[in-house]
PDB file of N, CA and C in Angstrom:
ATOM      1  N   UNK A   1       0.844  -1.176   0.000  1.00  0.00           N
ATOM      2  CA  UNK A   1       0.000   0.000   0.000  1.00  0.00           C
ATOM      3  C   UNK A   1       0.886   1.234   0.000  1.00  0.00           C
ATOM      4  N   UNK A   2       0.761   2.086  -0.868  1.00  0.00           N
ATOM      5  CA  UNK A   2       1.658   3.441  -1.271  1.00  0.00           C
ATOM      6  C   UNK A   2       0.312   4.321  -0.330  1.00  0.00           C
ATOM      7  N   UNK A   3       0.883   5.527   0.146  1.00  0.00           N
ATOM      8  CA  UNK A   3       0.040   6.851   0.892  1.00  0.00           C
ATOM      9  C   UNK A   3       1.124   7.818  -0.137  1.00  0.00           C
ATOM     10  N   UNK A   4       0.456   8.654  -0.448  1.00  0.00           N
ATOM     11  CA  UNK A   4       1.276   9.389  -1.342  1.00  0.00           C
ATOM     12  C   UNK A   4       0.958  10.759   0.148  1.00  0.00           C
ATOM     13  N   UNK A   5       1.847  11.833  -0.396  1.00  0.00           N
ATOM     14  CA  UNK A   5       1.573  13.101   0.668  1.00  0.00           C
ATOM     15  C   UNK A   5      -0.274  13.594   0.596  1.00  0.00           C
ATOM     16  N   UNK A   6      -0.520  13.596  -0.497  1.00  0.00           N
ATOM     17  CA  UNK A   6      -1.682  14.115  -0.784  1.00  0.00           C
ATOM     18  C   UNK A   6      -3.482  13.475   0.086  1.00  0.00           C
ATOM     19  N   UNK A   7      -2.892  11.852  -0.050  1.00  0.00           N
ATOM     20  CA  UNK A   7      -3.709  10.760   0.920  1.00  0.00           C
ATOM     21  C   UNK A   7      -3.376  11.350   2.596  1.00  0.00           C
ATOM     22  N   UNK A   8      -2.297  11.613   2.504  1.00  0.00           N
ATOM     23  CA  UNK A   8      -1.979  11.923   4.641  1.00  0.00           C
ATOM     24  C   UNK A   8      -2.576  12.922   4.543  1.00  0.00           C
ATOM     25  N   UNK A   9      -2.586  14.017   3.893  1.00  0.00           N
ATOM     26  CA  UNK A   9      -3.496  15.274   4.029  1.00  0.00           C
ATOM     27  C   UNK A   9      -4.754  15.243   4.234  1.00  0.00           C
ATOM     28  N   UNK A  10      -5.702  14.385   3.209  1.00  0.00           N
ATOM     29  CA  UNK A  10      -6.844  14.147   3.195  1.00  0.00           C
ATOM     30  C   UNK A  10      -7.319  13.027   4.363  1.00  0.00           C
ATOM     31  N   UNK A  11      -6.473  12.189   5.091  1.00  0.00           N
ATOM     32  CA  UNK A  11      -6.901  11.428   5.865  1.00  0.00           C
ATOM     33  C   UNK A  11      -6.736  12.542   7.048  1.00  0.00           C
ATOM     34  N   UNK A  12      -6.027  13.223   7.374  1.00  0.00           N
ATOM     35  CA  UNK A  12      -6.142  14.192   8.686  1.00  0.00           C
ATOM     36  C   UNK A  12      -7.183  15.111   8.494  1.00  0.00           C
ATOM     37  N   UNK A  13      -7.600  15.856   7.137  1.00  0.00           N
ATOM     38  CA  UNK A  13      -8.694  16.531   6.666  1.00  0.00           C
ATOM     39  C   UNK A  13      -9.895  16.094   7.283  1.00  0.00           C
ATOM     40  N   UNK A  14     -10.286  15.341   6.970  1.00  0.00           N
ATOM     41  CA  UNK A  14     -11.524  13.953   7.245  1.00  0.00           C
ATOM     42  C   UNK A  14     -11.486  14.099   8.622  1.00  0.00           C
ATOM     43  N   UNK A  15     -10.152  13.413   9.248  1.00  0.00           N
ATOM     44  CA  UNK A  15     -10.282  13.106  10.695  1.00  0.00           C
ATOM     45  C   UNK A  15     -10.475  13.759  11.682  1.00  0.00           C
ATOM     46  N   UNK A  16      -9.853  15.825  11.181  1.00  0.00           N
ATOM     47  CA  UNK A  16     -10.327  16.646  11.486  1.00  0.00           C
ATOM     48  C   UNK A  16     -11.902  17.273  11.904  1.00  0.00           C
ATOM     49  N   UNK A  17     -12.677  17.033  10.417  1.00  0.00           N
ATOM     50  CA  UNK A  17     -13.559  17.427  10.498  1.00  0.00           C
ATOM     51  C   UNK A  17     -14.360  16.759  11.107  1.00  0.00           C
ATOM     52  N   UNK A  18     -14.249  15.317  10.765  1.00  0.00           N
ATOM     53  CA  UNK A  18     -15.173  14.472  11.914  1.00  0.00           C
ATOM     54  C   UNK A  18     -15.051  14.263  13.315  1.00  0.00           C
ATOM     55  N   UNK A  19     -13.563  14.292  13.880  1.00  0.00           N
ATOM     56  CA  UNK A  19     -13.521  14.695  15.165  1.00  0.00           C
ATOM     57  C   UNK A  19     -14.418  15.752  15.633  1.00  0.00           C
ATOM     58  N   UNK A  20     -14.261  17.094  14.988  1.00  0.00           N
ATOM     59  CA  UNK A  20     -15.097  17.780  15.477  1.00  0.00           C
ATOM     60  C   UNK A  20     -16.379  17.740  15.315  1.00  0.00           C
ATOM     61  N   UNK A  21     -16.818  17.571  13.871  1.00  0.00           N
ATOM     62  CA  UNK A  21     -18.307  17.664  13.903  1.00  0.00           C
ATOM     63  C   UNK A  21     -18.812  16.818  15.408  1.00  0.00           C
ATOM     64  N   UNK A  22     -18.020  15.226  15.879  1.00  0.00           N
ATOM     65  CA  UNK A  22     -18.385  14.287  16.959  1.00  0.00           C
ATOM     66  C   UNK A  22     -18.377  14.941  18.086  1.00  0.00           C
ATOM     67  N   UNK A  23     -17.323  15.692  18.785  1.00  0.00           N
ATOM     68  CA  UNK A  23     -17.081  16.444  19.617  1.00  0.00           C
ATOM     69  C   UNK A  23     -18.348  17.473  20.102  1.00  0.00           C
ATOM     70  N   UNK A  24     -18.749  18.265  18.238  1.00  0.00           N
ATOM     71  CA  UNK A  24     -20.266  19.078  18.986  1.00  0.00           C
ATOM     72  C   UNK A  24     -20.840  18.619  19.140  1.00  0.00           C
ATOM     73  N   UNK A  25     -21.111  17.052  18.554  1.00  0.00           N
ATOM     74  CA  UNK A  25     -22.578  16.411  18.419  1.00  0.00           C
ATOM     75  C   UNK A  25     -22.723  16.008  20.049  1.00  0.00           C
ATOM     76  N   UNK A  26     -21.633  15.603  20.293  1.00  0.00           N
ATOM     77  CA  UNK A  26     -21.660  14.452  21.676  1.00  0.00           C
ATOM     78  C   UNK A  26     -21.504  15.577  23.326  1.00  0.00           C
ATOM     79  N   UNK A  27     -20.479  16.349  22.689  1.00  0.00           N
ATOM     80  CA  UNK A  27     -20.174  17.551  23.990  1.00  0.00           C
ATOM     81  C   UNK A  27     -20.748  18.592  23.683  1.00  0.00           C
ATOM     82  N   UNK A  28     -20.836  19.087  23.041  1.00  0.00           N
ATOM     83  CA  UNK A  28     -20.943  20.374  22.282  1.00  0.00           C
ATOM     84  C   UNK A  28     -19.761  21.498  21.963  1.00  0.00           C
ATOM     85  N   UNK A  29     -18.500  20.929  22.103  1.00  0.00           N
ATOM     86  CA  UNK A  29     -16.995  21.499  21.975  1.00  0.00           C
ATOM     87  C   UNK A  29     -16.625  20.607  21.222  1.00  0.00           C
ATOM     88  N   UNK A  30     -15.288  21.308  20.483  1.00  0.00           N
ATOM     89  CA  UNK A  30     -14.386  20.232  20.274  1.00  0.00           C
ATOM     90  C   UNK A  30     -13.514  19.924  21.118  1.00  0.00           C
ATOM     91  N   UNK A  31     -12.407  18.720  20.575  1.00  0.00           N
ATOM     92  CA  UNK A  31     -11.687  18.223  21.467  1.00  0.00           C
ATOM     93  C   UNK A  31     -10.070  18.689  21.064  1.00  0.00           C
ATOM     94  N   UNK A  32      -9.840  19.993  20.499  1.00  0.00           N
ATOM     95  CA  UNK A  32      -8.470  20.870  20.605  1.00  0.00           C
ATOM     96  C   UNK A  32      -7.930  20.053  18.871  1.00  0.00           C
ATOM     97  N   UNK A  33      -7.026  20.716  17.763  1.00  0.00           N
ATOM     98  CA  UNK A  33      -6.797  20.366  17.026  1.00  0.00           C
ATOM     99  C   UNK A  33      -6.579  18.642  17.400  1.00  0.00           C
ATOM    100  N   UNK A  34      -5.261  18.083  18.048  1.00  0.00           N
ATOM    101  CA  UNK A  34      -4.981  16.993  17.747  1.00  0.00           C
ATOM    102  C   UNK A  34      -5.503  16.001  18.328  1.00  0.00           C
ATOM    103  N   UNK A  35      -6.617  16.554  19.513  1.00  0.00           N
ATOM    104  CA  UNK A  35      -7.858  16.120  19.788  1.00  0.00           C
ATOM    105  C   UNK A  35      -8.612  15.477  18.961  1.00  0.00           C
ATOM    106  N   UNK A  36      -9.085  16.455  18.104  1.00  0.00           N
ATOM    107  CA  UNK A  36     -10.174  16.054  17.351  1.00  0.00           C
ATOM    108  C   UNK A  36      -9.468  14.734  15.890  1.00  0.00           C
ATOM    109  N   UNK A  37      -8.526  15.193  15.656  1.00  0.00           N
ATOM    110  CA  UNK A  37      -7.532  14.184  14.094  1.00  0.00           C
ATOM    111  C   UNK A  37      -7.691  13.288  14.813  1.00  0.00           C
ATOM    112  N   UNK A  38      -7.595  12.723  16.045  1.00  0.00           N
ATOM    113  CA  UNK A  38      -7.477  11.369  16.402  1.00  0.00           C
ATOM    114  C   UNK A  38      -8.505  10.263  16.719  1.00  0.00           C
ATOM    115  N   UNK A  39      -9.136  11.481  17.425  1.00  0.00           N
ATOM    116  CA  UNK A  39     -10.960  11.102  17.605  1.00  0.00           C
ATOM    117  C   UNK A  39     -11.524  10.814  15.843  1.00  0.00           C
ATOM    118  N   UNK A  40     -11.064  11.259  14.703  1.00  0.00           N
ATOM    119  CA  UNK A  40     -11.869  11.153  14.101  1.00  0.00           C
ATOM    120  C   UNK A  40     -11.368   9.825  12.993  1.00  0.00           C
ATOM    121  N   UNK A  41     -10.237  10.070  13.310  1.00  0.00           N
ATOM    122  CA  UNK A  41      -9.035   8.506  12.690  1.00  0.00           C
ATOM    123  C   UNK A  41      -9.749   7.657  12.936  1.00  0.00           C
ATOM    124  N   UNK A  42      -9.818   7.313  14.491  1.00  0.00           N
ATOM    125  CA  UNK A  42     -10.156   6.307  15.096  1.00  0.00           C
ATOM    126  C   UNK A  42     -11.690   5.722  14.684  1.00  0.00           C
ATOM    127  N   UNK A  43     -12.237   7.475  14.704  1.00  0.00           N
ATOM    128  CA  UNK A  43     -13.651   6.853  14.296  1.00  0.00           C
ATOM    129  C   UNK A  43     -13.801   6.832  13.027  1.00  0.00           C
ATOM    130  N   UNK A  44     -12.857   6.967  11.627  1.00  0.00           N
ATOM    131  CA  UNK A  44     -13.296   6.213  10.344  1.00  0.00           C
ATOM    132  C   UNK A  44     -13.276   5.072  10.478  1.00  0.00           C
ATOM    133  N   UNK A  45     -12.331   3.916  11.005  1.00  0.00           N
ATOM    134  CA  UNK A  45     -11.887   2.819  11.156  1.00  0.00           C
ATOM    135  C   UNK A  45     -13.150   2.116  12.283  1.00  0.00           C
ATOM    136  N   UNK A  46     -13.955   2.489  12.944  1.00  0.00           N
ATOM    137  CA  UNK A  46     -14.695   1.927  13.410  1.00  0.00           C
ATOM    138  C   UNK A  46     -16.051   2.500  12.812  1.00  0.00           C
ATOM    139  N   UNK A  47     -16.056   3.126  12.024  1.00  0.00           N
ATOM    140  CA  UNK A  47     -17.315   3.113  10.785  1.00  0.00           C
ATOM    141  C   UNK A  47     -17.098   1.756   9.838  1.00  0.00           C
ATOM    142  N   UNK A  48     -15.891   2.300   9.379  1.00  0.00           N
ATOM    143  CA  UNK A  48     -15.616   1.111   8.684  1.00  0.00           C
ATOM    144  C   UNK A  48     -15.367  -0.531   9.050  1.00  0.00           C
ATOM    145  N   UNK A  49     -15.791  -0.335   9.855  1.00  0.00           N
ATOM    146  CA  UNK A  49     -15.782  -1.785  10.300  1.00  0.00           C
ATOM    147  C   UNK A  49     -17.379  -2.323  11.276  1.00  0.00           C
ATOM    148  N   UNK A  50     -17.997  -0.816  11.156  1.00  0.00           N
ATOM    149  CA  UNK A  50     -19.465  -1.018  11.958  1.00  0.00           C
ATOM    150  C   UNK A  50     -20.762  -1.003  11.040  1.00  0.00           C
ATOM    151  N   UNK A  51     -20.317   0.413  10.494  1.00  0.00           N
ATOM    152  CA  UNK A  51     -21.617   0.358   9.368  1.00  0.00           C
ATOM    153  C   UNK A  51     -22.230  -0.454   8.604  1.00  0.00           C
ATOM    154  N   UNK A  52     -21.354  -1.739   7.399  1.00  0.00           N
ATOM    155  CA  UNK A  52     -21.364  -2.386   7.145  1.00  0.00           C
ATOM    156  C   UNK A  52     -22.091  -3.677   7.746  1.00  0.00           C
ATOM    157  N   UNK A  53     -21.466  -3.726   8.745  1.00  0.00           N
ATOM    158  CA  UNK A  53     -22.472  -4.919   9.853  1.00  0.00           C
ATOM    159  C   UNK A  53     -23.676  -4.508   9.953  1.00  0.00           C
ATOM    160  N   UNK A  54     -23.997  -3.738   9.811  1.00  0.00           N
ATOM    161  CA  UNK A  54     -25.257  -2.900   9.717  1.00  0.00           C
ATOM    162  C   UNK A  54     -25.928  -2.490   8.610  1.00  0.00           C
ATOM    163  N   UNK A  55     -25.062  -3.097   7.894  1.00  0.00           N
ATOM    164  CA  UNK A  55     -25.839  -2.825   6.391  1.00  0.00           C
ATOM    165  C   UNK A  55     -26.118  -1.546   6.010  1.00  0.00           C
ATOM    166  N   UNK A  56     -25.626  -0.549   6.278  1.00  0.00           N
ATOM    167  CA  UNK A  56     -25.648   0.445   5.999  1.00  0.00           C
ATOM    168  C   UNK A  56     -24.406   1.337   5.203  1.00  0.00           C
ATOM    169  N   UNK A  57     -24.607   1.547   3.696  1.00  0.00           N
ATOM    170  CA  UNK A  57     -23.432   1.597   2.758  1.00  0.00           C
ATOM    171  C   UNK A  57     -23.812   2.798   2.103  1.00  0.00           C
ATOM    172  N   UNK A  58     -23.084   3.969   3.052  1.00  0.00           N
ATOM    173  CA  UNK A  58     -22.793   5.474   2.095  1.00  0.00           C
ATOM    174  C   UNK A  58     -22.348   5.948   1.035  1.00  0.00           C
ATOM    175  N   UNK A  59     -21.631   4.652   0.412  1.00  0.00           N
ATOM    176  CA  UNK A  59     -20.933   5.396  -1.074  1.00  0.00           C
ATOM    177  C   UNK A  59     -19.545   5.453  -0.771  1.00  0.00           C
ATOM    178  N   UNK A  60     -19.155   6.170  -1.880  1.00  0.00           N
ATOM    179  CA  UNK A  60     -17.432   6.442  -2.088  1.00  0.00           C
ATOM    180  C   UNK A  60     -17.628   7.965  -1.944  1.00  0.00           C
ATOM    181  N   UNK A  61     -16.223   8.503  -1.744  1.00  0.00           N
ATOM    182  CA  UNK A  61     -15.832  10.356  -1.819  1.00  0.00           C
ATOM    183  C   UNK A  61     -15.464  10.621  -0.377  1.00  0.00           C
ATOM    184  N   UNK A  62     -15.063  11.583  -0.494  1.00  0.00           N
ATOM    185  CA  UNK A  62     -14.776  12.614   0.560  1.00  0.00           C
ATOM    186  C   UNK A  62     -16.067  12.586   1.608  1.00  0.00           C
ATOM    187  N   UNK A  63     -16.837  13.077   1.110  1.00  0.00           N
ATOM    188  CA  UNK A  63     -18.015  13.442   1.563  1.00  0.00           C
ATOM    189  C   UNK A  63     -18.307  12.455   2.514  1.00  0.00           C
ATOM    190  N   UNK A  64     -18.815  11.279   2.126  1.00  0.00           N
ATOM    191  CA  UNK A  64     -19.249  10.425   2.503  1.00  0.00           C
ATOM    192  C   UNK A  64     -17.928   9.782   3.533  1.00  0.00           C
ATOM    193  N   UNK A  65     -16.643   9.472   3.248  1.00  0.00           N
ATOM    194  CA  UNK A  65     -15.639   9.594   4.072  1.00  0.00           C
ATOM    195  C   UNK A  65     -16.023  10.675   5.231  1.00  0.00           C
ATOM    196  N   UNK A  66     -16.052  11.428   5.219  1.00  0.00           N
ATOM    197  CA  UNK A  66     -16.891  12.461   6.217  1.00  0.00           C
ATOM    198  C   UNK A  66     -17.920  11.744   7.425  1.00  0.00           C
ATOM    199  N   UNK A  67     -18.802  11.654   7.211  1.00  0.00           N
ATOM    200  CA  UNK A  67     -19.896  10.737   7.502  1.00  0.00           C
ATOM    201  C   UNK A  67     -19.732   9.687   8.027  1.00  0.00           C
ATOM    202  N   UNK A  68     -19.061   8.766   7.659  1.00  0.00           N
ATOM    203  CA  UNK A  68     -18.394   7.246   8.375  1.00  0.00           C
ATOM    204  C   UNK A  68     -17.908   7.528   9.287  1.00  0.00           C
ATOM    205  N   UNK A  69     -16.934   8.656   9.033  1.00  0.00           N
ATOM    206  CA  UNK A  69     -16.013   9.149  10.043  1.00  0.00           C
ATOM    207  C   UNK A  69     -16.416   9.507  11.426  1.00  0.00           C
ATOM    208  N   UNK A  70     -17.106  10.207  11.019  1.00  0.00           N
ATOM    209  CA  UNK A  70     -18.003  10.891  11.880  1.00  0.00           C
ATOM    210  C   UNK A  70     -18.908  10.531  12.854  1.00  0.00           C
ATOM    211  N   UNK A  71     -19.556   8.794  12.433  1.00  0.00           N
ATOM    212  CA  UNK A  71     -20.565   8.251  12.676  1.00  0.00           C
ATOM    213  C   UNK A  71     -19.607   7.322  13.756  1.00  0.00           C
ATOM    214  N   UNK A  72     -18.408   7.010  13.138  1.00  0.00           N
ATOM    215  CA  UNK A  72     -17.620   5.993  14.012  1.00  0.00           C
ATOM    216  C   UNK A  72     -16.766   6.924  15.367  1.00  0.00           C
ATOM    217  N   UNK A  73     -16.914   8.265  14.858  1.00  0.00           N
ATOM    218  CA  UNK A  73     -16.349   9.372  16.157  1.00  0.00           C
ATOM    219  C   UNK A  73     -17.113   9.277  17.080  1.00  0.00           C
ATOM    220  N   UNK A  74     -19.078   9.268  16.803  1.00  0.00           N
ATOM    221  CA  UNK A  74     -19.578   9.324  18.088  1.00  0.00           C
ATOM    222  C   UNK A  74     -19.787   8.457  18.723  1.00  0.00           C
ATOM    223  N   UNK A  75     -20.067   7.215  17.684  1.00  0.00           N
ATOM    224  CA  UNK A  75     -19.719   6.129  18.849  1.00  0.00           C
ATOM    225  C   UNK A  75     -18.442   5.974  19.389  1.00  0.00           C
ATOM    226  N   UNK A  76     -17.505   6.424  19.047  1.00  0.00           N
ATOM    227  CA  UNK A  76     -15.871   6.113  20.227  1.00  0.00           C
ATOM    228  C   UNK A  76     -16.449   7.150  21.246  1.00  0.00           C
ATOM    229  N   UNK A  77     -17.064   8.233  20.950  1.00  0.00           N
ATOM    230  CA  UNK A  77     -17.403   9.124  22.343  1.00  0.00           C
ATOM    231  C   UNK A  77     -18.124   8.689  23.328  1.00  0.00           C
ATOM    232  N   UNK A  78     -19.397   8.076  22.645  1.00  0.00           N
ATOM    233  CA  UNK A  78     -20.369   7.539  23.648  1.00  0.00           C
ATOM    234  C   UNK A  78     -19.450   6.477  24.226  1.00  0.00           C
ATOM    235  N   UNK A  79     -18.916   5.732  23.676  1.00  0.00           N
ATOM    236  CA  UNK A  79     -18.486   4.340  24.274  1.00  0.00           C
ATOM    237  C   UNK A  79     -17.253   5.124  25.683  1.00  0.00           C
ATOM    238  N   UNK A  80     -16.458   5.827  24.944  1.00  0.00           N
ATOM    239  CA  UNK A  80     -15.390   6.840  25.885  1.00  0.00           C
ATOM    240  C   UNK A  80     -15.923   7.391  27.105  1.00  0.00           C
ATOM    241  N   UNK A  81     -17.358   7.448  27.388  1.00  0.00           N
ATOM    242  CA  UNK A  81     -18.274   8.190  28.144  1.00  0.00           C
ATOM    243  C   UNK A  81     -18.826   7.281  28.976  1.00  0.00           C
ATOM    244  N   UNK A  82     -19.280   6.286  28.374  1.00  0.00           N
ATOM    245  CA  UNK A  82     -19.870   5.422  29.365  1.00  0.00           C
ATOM    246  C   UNK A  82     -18.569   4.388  30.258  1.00  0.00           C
ATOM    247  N   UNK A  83     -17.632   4.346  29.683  1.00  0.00           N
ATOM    248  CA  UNK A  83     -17.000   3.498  30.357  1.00  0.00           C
ATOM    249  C   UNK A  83     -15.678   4.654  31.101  1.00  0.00           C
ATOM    250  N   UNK A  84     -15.648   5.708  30.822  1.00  0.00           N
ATOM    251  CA  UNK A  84     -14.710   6.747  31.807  1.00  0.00           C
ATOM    252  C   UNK A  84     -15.613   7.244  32.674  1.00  0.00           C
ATOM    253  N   UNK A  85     -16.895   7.695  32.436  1.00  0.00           N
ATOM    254  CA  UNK A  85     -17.680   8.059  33.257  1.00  0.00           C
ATOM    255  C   UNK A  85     -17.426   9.511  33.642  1.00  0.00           C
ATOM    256  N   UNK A  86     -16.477   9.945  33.432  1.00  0.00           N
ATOM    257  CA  UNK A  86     -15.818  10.925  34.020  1.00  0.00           C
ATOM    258  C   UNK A  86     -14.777  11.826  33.717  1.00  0.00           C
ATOM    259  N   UNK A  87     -14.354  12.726  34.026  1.00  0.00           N
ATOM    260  CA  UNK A  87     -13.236  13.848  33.578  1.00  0.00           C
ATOM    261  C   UNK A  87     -13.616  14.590  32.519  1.00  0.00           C
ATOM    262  N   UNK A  88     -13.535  15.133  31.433  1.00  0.00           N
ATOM    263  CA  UNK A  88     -13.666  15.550  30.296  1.00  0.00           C
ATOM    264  C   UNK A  88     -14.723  15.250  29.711  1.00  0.00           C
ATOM    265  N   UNK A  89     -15.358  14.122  29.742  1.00  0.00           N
ATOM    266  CA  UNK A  89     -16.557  12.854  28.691  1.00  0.00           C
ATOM    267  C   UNK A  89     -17.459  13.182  29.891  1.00  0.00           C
ATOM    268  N   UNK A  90     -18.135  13.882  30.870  1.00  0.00           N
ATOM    269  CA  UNK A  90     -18.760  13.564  31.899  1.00  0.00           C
ATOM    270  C   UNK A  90     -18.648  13.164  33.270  1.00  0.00           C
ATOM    271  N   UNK A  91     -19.656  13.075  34.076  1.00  0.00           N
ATOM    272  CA  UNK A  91     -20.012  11.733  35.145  1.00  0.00           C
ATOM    273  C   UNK A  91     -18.619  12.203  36.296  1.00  0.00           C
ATOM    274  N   UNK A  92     -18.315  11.315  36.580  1.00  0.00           N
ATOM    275  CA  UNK A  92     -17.209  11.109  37.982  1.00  0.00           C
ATOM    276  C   UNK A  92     -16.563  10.092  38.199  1.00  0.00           C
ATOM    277  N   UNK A  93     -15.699   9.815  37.868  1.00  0.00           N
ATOM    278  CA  UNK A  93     -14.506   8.925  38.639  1.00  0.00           C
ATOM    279  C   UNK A  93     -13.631  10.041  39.531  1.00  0.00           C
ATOM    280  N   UNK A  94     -13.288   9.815  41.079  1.00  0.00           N
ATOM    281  CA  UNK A  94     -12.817  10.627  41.236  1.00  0.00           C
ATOM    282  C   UNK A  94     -13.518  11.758  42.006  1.00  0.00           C
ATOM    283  N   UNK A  95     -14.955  12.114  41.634  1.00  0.00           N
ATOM    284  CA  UNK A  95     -15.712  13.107  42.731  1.00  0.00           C
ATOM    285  C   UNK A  95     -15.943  12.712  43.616  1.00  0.00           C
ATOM    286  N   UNK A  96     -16.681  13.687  44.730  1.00  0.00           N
ATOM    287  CA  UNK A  96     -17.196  13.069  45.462  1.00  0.00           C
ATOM    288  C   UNK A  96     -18.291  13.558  45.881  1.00  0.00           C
ATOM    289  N   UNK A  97     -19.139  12.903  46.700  1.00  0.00           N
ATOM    290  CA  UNK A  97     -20.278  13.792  47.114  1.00  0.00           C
ATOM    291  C   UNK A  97     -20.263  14.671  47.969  1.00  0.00           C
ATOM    292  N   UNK A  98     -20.590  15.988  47.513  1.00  0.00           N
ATOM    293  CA  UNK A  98     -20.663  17.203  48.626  1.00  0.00           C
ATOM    294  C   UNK A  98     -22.180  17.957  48.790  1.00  0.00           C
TER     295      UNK A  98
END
């Protein structure tokens, strides 16, 4: 598999935007530039490996790269949320009651 410069651009592009779009959807912030590229990496790769099981098939492009991305960002959030419970994502590990 060749990544030419032009593919690393467009895969941080993507991962960018879907980090954040996930970030407002789920927090309503984003999660800081290299915040969000990673959140949204993570969540193409678990689109792509979820949607499908689900039968659910967006197409080819950018665009739609977008979207997967995006879709697999909020579930890493929700999932990030329910099982940290706390700090940043919500909830409390760590508080206490006052």
């Amino acid at each position: 598999m060749h990544l030419s410069n032009e593919s690393i651009i467009v895969i941080v592009l993507v991962g960018l935007i879907a980090g954040w779009l996930a970030g407002k959807i789920v927090r309503g912030a984003g999660y800081g530039l290299i915040g969000d590229i990673i959140i949204g990496i993570i969540g193409a790769f678990i689109g792509d490996w979820l949607l499908p099981r689900l039968g659910i098939h967006l197409g080819s492009g950018t665009v739609s790269s977008i979207v997967n991305a995006t879709i697999g960002a909020i579930v890493l959030l929700l999932i990030i949320r329910l099982v940290a419970g706390g700090g940043r994502f919500g909830g409390g590990w760590g508080r206490r009651g006052r």
